[in-house]
PDB file of N, CA and C in Angstrom:
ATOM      1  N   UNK A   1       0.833  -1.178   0.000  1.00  0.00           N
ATOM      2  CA  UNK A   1       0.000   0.000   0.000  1.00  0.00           C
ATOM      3  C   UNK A   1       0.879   1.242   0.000  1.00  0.00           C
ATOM      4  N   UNK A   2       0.354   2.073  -0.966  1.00  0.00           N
ATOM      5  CA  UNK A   2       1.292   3.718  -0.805  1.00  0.00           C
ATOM      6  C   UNK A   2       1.486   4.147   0.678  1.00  0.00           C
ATOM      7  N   UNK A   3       2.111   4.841   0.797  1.00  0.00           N
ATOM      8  CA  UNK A   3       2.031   5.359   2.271  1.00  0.00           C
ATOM      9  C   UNK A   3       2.817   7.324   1.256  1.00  0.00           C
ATOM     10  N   UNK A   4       1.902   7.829   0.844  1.00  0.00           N
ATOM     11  CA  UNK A   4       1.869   9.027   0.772  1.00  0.00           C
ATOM     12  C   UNK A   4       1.019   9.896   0.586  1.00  0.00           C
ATOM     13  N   UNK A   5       0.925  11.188   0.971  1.00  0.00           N
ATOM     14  CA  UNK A   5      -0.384  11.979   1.108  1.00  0.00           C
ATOM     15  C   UNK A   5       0.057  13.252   0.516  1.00  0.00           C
ATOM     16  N   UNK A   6      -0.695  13.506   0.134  1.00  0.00           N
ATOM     17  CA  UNK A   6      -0.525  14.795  -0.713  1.00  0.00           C
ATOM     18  C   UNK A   6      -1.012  16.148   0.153  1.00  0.00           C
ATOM     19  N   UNK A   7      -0.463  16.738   1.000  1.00  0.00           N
ATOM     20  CA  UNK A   7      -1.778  17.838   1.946  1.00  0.00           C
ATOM     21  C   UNK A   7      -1.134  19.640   1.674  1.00  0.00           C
ATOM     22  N   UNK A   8      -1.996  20.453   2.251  1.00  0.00           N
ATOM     23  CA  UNK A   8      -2.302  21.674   2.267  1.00  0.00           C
ATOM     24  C   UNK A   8      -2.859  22.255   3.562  1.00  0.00           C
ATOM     25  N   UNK A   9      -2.534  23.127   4.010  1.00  0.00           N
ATOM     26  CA  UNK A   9      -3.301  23.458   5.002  1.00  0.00           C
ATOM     27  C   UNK A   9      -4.482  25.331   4.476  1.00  0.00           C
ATOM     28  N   UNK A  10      -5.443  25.386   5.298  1.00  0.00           N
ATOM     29  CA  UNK A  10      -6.152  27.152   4.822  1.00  0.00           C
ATOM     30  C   UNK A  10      -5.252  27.868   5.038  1.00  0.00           C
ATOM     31  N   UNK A  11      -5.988  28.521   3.716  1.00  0.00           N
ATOM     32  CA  UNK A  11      -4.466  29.898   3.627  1.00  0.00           C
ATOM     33  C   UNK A  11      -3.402  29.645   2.704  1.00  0.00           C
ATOM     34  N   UNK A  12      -2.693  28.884   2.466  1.00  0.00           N
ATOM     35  CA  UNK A  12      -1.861  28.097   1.975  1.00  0.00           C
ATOM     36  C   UNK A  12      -2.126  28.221   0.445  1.00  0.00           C
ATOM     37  N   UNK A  13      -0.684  28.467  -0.213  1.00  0.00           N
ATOM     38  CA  UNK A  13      -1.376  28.202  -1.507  1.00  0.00           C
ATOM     39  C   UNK A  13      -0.942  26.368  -1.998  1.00  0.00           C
ATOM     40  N   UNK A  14       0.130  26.307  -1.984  1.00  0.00           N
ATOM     41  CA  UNK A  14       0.920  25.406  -2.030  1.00  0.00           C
ATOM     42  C   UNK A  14       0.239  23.862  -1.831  1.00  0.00           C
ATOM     43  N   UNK A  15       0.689  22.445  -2.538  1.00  0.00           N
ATOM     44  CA  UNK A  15       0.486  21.502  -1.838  1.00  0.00           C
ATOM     45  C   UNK A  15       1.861  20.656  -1.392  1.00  0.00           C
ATOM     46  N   UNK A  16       1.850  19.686  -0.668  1.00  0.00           N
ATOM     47  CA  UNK A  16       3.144  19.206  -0.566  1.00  0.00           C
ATOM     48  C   UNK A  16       2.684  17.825  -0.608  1.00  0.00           C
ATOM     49  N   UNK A  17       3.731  17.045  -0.747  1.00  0.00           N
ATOM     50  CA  UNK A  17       3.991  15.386  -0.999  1.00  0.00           C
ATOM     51  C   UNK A  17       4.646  15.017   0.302  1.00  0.00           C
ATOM     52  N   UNK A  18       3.654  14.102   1.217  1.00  0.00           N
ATOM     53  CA  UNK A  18       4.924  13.799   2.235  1.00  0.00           C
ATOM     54  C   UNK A  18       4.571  12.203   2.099  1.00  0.00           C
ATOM     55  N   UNK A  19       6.062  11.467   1.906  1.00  0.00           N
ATOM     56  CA  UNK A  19       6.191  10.168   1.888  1.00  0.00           C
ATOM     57  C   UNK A  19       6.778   9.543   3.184  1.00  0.00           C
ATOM     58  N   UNK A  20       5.879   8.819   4.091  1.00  0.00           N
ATOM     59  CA  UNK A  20       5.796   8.448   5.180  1.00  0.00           C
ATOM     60  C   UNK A  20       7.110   7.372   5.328  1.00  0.00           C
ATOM     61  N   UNK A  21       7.151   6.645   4.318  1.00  0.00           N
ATOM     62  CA  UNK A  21       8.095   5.637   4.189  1.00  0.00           C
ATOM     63  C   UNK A  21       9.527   6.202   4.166  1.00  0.00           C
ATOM     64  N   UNK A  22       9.659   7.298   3.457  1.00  0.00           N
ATOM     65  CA  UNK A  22      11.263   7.653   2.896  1.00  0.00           C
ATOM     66  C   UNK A  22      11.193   8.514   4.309  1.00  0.00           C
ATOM     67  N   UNK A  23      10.114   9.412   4.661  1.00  0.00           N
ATOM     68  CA  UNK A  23      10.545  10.499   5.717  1.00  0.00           C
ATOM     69  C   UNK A  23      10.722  11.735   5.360  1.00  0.00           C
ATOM     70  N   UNK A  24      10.281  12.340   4.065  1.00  0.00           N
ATOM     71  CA  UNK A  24      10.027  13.613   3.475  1.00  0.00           C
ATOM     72  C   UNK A  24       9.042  14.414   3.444  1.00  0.00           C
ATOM     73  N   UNK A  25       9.275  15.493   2.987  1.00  0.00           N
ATOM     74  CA  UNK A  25       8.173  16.334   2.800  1.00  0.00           C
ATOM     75  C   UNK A  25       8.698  17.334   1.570  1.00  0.00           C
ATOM     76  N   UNK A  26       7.786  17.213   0.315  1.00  0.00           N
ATOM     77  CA  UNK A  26       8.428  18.082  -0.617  1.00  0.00           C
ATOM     78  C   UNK A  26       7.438  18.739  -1.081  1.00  0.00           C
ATOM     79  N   UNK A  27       7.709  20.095  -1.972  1.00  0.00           N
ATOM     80  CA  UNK A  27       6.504  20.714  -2.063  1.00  0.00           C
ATOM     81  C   UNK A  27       6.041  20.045  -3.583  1.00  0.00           C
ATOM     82  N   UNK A  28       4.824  20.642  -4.358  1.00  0.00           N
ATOM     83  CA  UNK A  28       4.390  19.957  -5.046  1.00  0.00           C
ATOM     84  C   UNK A  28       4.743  20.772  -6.287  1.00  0.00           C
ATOM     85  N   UNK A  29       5.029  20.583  -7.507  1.00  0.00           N
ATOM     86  CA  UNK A  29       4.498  21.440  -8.731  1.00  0.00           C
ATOM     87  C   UNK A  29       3.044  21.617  -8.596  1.00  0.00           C
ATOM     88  N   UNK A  30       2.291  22.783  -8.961  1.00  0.00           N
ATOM     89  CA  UNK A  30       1.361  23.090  -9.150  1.00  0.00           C
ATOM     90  C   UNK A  30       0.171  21.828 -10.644  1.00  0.00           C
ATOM     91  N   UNK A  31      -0.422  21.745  -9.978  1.00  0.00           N
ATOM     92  CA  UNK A  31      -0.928  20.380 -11.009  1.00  0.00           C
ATOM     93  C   UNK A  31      -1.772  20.840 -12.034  1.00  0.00           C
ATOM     94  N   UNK A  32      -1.559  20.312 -13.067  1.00  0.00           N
ATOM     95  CA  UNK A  32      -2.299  21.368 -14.795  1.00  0.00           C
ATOM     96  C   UNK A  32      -3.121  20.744 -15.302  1.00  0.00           C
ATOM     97  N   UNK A  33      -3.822  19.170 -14.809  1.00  0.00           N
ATOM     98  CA  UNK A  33      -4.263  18.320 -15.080  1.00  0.00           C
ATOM     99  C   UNK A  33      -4.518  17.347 -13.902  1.00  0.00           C
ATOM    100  N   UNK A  34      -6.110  16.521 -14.485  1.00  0.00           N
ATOM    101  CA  UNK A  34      -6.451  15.299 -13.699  1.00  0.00           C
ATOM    102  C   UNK A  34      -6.950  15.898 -12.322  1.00  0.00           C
ATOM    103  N   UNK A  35      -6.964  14.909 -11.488  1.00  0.00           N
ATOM    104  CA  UNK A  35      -7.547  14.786 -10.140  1.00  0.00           C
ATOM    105  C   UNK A  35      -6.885  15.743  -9.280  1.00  0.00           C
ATOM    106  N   UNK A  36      -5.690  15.595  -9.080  1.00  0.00           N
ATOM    107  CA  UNK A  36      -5.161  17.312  -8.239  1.00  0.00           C
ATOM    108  C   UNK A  36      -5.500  18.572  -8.615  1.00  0.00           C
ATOM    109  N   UNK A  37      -5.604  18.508 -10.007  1.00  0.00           N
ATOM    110  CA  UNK A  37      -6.108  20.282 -10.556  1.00  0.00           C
ATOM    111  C   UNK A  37      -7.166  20.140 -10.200  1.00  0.00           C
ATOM    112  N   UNK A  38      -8.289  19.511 -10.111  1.00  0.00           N
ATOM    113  CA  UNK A  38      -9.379  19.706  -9.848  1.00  0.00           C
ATOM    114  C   UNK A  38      -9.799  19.724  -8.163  1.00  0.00           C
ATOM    115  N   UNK A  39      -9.137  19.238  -7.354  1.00  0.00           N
ATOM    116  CA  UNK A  39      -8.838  19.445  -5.983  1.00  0.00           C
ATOM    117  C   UNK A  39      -8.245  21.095  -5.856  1.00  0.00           C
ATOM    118  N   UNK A  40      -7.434  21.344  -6.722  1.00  0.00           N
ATOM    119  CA  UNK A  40      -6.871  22.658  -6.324  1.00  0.00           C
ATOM    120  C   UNK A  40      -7.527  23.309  -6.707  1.00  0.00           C
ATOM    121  N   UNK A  41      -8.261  23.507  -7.445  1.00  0.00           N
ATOM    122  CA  UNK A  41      -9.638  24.261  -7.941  1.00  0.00           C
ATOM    123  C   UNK A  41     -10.727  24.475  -6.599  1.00  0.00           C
ATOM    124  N   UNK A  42     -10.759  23.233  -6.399  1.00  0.00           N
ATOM    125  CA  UNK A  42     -12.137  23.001  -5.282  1.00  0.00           C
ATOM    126  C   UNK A  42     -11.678  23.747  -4.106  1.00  0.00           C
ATOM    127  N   UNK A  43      -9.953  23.719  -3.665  1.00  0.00           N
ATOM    128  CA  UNK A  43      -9.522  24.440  -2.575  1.00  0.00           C
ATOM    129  C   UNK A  43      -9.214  25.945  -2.660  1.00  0.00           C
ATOM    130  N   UNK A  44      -9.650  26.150  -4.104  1.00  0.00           N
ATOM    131  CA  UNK A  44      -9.405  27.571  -4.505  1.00  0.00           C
ATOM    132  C   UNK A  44     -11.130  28.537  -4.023  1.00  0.00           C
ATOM    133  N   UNK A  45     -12.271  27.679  -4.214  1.00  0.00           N
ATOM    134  CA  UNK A  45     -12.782  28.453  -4.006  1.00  0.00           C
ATOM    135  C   UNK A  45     -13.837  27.904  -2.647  1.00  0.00           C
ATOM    136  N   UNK A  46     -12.710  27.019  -1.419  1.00  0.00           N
ATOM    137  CA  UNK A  46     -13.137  27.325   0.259  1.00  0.00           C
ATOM    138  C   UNK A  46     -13.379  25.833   0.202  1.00  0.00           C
ATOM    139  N   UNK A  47     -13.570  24.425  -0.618  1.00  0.00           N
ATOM    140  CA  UNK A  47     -14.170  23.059  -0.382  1.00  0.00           C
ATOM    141  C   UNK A  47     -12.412  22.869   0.519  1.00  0.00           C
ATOM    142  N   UNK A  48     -13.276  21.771   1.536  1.00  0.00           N
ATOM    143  CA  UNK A  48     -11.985  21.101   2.325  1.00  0.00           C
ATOM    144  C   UNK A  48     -12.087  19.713   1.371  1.00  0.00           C
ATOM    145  N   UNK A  49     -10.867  19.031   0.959  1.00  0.00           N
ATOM    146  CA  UNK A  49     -10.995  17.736   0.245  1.00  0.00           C
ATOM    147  C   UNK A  49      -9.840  16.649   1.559  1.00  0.00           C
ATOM    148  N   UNK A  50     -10.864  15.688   1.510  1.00  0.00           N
ATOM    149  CA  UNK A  50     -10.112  14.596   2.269  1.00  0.00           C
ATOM    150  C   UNK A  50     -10.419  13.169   1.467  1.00  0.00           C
ATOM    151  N   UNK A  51      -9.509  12.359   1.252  1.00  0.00           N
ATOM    152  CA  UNK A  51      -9.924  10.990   1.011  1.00  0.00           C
ATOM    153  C   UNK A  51      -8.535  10.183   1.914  1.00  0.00           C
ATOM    154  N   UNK A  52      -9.351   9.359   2.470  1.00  0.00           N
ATOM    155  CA  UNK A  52      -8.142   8.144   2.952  1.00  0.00           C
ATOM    156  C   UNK A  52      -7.839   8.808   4.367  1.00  0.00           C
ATOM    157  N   UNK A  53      -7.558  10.114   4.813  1.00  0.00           N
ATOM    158  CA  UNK A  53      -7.137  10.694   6.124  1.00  0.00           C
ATOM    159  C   UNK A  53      -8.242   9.904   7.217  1.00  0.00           C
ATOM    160  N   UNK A  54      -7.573   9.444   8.599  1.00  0.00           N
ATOM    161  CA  UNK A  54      -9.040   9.786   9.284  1.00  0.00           C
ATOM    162  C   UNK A  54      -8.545  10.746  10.398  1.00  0.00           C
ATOM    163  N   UNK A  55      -7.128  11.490  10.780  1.00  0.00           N
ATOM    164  CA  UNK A  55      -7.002  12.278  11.775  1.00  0.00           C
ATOM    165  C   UNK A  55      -5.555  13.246  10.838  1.00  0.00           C
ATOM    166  N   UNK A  56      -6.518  14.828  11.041  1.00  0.00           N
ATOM    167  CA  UNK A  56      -5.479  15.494  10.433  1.00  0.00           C
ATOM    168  C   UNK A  56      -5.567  16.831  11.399  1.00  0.00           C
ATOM    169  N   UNK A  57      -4.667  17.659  11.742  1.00  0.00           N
ATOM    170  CA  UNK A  57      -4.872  18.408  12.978  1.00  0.00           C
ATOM    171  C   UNK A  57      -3.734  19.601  12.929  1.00  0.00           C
ATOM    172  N   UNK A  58      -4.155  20.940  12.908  1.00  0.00           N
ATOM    173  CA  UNK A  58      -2.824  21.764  12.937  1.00  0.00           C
ATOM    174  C   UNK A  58      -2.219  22.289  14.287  1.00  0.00           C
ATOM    175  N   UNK A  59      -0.882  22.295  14.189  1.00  0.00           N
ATOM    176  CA  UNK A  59      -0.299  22.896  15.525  1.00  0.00           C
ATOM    177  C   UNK A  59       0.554  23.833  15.357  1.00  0.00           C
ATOM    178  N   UNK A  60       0.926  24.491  16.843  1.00  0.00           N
ATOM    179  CA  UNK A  60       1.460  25.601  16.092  1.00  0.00           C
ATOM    180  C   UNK A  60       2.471  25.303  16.236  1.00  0.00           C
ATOM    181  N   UNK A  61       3.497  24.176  16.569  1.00  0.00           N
ATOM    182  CA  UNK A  61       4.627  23.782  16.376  1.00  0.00           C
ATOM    183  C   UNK A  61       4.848  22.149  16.601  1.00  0.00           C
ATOM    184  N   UNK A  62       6.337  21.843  15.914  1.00  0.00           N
ATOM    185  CA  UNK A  62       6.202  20.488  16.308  1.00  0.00           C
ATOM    186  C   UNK A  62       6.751  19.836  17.592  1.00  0.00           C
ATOM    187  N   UNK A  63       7.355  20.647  18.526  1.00  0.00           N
ATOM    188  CA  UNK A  63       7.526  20.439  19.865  1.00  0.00           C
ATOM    189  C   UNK A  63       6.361  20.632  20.510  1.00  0.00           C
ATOM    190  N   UNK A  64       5.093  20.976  20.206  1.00  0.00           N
ATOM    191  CA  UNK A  64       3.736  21.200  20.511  1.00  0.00           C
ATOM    192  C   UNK A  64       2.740  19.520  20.322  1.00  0.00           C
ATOM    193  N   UNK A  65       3.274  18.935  18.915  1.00  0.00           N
ATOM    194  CA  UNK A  65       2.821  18.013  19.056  1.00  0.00           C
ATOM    195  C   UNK A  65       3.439  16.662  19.650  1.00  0.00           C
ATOM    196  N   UNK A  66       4.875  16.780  19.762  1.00  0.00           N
ATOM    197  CA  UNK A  66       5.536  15.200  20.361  1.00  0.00           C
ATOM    198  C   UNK A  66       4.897  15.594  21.929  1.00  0.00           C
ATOM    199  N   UNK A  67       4.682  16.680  22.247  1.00  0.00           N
ATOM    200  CA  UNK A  67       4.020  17.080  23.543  1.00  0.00           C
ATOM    201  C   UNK A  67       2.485  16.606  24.221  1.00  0.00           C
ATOM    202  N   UNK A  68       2.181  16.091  22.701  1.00  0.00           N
ATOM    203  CA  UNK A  68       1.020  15.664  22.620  1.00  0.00           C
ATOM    204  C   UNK A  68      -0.391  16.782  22.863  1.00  0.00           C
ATOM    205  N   UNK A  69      -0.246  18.485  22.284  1.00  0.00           N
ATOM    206  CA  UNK A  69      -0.807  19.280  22.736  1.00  0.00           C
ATOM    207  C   UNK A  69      -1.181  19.531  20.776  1.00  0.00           C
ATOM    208  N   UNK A  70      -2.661  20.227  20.966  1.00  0.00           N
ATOM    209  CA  UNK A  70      -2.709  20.651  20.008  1.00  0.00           C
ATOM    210  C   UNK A  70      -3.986  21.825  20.073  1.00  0.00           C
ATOM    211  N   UNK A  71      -4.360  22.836  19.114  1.00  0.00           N
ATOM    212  CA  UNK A  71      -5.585  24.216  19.694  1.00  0.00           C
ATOM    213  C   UNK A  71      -6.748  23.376  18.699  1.00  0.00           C
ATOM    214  N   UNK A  72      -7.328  22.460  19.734  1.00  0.00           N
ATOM    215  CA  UNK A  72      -8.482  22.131  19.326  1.00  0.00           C
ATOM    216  C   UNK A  72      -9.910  22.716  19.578  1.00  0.00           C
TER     217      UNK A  72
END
């Protein structure tokens, strides 16, 4: 099974690629076609898109989350 996710957070223009397996995080080319352009479209005008996530959560740092704290 893949183990990579493609995410964005609001506000954000950007998407990034993070591959769980290797341990990266890279940003994305902007997508001109298919199923991501049309996600980036949908995030262009306010839709949240999720498939496959079931816990996604922002913090305001990452010594915030090994802390196990987050502004829920």
């Amino acid at each position: 099974m893949a183990r990579v996710i493609v995410i964005s957070m609001a506000g954000e223009e950007g998407l990034w690629v993070v591959d769980l397996d290797a341990g990266s995080v890279v940003p994305l080319d902007p997508p001109k076609a298919g199923g991501l352009n049309t996600v980036t479209d949908l995030r262009a005008s306010g839709t949240i898109v999720t498939k496959g996530v079931d816990m996604a959560v922002v913090v305001t740092s990452a010594e915030a989350a090994f802390a196990g704290h987050y502004d829920g």
